[in-house]
PDB file of N, CA and C in Angstrom:
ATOM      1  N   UNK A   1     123.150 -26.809  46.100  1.00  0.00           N
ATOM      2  CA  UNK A   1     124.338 -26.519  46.886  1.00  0.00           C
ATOM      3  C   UNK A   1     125.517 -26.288  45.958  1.00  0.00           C
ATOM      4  N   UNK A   2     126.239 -25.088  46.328  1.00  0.00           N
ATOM      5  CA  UNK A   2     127.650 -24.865  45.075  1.00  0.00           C
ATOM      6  C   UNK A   2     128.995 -24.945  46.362  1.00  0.00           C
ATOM      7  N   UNK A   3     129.811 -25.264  45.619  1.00  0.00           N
ATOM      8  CA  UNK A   3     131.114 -25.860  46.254  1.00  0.00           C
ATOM      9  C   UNK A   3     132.250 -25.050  45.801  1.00  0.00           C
ATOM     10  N   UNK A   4     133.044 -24.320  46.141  1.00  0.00           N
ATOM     11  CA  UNK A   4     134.612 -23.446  45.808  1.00  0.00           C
ATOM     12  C   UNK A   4     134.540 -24.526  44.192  1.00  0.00           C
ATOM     13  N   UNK A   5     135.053 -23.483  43.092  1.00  0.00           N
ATOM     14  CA  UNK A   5     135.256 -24.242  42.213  1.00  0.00           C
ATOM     15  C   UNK A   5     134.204 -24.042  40.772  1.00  0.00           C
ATOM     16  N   UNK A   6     133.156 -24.271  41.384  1.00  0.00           N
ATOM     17  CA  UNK A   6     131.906 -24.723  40.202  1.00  0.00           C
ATOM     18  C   UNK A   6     131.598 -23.694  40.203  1.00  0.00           C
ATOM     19  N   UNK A   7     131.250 -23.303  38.385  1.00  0.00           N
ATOM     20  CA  UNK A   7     130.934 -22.957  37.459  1.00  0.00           C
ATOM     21  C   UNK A   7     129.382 -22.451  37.721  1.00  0.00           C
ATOM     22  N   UNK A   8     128.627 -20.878  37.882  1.00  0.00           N
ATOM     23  CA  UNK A   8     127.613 -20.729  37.858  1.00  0.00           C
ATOM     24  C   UNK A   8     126.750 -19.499  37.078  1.00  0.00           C
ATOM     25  N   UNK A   9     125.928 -19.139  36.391  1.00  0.00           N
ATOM     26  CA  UNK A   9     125.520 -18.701  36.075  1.00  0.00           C
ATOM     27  C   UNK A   9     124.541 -17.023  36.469  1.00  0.00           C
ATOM     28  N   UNK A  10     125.188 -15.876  36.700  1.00  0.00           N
ATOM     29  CA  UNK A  10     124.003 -14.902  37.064  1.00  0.00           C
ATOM     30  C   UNK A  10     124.305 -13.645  36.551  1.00  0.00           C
ATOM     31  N   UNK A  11     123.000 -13.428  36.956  1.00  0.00           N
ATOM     32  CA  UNK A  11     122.327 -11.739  35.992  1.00  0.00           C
ATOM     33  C   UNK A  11     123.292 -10.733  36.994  1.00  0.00           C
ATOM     34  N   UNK A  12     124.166  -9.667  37.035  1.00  0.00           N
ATOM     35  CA  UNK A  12     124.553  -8.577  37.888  1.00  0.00           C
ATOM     36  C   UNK A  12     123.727  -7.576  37.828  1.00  0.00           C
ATOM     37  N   UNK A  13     123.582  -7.457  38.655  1.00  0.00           N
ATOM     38  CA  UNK A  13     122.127  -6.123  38.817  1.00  0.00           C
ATOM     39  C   UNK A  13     122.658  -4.842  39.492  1.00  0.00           C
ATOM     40  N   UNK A  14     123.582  -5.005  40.520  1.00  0.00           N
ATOM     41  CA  UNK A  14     124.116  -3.875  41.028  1.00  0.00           C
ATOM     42  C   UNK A  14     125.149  -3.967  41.494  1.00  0.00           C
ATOM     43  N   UNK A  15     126.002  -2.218  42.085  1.00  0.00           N
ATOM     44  CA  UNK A  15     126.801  -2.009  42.327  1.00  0.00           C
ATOM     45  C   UNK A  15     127.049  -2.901  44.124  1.00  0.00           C
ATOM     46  N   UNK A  16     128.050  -3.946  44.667  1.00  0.00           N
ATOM     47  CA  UNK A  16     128.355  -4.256  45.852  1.00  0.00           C
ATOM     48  C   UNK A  16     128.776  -3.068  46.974  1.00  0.00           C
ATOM     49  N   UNK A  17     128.933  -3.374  48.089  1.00  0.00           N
ATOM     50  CA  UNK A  17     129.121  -2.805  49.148  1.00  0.00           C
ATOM     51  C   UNK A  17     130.991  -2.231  49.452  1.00  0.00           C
ATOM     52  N   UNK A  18     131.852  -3.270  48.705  1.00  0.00           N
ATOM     53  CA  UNK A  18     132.985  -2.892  48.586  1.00  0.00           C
ATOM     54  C   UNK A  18     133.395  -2.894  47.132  1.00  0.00           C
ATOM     55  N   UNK A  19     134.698  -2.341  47.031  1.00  0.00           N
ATOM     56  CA  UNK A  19     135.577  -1.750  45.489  1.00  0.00           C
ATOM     57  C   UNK A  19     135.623  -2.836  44.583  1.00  0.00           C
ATOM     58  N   UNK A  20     135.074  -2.271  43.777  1.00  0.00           N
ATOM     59  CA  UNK A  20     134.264  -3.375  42.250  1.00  0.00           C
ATOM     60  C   UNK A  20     133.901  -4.309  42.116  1.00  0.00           C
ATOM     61  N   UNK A  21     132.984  -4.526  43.041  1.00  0.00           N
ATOM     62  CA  UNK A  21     132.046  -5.816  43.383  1.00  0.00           C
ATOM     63  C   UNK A  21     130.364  -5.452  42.907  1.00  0.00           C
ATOM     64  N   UNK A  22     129.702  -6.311  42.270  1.00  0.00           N
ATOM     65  CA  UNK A  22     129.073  -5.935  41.300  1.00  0.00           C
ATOM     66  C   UNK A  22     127.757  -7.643  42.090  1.00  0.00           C
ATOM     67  N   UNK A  23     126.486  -7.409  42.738  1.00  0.00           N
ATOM     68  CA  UNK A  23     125.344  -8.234  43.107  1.00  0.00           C
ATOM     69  C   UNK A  23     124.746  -8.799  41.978  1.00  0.00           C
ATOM     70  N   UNK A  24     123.958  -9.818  42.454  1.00  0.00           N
ATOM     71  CA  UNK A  24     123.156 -10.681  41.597  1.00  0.00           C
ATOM     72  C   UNK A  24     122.508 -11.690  42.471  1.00  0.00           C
ATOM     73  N   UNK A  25     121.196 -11.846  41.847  1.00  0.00           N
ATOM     74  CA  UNK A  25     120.361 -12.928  42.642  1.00  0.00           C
ATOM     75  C   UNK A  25     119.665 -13.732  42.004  1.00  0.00           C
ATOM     76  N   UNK A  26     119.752 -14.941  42.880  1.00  0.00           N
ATOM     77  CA  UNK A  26     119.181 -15.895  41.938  1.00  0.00           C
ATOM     78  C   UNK A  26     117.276 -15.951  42.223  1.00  0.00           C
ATOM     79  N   UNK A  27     116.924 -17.076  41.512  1.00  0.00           N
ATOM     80  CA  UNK A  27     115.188 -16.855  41.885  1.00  0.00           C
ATOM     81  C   UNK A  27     114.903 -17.149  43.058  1.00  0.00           C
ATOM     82  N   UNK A  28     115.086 -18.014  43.676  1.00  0.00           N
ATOM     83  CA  UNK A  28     115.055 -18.110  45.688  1.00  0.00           C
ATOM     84  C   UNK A  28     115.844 -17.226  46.077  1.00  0.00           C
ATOM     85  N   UNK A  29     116.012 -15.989  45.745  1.00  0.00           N
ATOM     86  CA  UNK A  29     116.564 -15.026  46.666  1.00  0.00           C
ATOM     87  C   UNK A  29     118.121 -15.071  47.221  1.00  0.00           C
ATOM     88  N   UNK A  30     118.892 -16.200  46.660  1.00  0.00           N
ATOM     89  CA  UNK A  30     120.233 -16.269  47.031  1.00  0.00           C
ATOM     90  C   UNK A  30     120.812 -15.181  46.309  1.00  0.00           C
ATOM     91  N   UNK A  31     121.978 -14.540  47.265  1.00  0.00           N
ATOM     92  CA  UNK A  31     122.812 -13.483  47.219  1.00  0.00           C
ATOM     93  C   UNK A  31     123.853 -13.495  46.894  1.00  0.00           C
ATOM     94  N   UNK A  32     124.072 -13.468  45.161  1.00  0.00           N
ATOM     95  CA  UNK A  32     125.805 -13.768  44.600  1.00  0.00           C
ATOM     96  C   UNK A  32     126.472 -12.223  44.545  1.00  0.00           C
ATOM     97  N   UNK A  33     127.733 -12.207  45.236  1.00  0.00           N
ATOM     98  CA  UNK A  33     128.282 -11.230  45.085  1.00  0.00           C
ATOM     99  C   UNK A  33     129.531 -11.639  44.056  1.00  0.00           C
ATOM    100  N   UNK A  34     129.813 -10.543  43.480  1.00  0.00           N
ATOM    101  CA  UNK A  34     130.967 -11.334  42.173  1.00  0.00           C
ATOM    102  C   UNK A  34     132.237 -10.149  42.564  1.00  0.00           C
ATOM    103  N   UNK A  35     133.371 -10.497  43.105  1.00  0.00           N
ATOM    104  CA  UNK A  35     134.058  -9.326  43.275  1.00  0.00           C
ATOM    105  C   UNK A  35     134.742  -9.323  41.527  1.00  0.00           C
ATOM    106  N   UNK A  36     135.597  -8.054  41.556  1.00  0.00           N
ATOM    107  CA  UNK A  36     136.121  -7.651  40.344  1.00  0.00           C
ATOM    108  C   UNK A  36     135.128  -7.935  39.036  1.00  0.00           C
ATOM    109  N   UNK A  37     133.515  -7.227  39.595  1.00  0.00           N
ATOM    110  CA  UNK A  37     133.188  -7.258  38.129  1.00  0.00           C
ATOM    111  C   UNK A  37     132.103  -5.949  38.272  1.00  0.00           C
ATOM    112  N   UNK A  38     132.198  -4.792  38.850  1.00  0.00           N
ATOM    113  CA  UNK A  38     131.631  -3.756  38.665  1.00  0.00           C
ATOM    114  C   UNK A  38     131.486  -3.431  36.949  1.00  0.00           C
ATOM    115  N   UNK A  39     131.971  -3.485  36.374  1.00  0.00           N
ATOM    116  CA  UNK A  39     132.155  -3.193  35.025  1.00  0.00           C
ATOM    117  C   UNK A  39     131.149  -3.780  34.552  1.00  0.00           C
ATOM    118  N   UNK A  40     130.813  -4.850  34.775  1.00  0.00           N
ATOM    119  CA  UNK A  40     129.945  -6.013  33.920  1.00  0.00           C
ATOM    120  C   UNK A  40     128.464  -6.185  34.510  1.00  0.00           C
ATOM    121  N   UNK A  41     128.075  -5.169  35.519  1.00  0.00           N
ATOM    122  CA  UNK A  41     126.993  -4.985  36.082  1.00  0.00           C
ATOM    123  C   UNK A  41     125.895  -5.026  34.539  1.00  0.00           C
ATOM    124  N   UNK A  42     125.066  -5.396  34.625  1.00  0.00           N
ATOM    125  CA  UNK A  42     123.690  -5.267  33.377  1.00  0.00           C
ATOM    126  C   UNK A  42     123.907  -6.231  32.374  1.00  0.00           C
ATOM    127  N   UNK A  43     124.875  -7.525  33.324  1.00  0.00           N
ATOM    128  CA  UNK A  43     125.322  -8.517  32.037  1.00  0.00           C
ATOM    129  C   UNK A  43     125.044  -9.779  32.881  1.00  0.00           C
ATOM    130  N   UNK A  44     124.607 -10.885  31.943  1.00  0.00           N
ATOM    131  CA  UNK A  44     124.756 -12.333  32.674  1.00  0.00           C
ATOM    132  C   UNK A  44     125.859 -12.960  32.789  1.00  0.00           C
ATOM    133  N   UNK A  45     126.660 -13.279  33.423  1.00  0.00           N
ATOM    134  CA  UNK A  45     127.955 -13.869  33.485  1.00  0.00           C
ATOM    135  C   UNK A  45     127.940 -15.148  34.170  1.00  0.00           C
ATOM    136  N   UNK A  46     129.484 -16.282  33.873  1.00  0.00           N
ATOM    137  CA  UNK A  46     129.537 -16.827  34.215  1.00  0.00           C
ATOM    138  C   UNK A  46     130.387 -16.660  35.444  1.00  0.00           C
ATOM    139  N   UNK A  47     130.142 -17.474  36.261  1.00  0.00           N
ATOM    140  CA  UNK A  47     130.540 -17.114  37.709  1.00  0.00           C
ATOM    141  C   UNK A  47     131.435 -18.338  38.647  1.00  0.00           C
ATOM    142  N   UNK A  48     133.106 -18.346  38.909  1.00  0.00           N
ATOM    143  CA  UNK A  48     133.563 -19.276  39.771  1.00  0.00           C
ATOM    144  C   UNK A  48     133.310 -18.959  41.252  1.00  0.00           C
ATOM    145  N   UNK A  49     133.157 -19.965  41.431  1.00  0.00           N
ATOM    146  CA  UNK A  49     132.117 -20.373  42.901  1.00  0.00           C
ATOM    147  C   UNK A  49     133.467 -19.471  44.081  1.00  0.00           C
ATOM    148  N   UNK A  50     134.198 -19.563  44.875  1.00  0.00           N
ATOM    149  CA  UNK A  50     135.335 -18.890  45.506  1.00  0.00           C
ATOM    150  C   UNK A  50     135.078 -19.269  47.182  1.00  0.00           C
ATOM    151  N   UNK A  51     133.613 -19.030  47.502  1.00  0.00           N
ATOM    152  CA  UNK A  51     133.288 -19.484  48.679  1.00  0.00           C
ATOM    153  C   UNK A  51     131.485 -19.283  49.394  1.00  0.00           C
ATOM    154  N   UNK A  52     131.060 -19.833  50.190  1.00  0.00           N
ATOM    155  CA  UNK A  52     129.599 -19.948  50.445  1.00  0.00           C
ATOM    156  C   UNK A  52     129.307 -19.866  51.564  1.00  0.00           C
ATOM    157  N   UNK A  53     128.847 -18.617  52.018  1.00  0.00           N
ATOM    158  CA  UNK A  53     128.418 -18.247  53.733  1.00  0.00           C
ATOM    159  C   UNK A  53     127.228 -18.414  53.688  1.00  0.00           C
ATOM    160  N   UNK A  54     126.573 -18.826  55.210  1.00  0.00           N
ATOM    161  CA  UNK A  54     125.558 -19.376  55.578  1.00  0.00           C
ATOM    162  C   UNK A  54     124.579 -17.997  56.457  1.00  0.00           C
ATOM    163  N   UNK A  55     123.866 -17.538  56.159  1.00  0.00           N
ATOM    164  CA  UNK A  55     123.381 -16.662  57.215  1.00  0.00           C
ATOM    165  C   UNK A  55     122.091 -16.909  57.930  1.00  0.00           C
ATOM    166  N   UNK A  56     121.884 -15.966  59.187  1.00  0.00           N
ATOM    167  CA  UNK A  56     120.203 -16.054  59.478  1.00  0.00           C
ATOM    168  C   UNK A  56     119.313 -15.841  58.226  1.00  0.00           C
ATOM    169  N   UNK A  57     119.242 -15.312  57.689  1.00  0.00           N
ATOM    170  CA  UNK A  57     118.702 -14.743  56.502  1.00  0.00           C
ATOM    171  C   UNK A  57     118.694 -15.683  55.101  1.00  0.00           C
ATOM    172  N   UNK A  58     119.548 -16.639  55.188  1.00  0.00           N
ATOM    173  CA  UNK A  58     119.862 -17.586  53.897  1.00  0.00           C
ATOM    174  C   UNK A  58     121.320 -17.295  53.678  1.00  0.00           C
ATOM    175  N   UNK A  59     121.693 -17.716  52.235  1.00  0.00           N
ATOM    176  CA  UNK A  59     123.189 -17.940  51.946  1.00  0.00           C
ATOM    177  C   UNK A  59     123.405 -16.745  50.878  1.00  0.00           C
ATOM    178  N   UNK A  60     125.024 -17.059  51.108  1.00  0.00           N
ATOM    179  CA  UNK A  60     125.460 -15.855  50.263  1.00  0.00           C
ATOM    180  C   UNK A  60     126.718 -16.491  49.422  1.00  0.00           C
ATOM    181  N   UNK A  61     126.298 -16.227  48.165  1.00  0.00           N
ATOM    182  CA  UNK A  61     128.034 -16.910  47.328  1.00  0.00           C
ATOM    183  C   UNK A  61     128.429 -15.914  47.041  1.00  0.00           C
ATOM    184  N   UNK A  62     129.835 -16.244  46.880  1.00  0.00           N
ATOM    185  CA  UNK A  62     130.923 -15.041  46.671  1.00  0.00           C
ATOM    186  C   UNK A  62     131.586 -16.096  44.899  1.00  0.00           C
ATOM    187  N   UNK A  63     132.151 -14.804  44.319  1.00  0.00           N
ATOM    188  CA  UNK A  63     132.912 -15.458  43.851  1.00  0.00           C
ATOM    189  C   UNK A  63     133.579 -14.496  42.185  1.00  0.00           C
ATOM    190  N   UNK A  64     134.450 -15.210  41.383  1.00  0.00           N
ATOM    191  CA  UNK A  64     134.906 -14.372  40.629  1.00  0.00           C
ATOM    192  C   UNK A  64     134.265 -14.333  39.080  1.00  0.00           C
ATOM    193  N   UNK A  65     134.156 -13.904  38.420  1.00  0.00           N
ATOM    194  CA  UNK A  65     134.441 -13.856  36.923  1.00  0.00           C
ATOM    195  C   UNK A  65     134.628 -15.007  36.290  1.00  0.00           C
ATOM    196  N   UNK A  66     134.000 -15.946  35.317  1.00  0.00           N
ATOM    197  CA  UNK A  66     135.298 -17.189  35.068  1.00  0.00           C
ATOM    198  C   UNK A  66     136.103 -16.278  33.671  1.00  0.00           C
ATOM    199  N   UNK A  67     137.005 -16.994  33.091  1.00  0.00           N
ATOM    200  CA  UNK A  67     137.782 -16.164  32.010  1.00  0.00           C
ATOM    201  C   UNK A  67     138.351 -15.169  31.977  1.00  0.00           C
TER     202      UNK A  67
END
């Protein structure tokens, strides 16, 4: 479970659904979207947590860039 705040780790694999938001997934299939990091797509980054939606489908973290 990640909480607004904490510090996480992921691979960006692709381009997001809105303006420079850049996907990543973890190995259970959770869905990190990282806004403001289109640029950094094909890189592992570290990732602040920002917020955590719940879906039918499983969860989805949002969140920024750290640094």
């Amino acid at each position: 479970m990640f909480l607004p705040g904490d510090n996480i780790s992921v691979y960006l694999v692709k381009e997001g659904a809105q303006h420079n938001q850049a996907i990543g997934y973890f190995d259970d299939k959770t869905k990190i979207i990282a806004e403001d990091a289109k640029k950094l797509i094909g890189k592992n980054i570290r990732l602040v947590v920002t917020s955590v939606m719940f879906t039918p489908t499983g969860k989805i973290i949002f969140g920024k860039p750290s640094g």
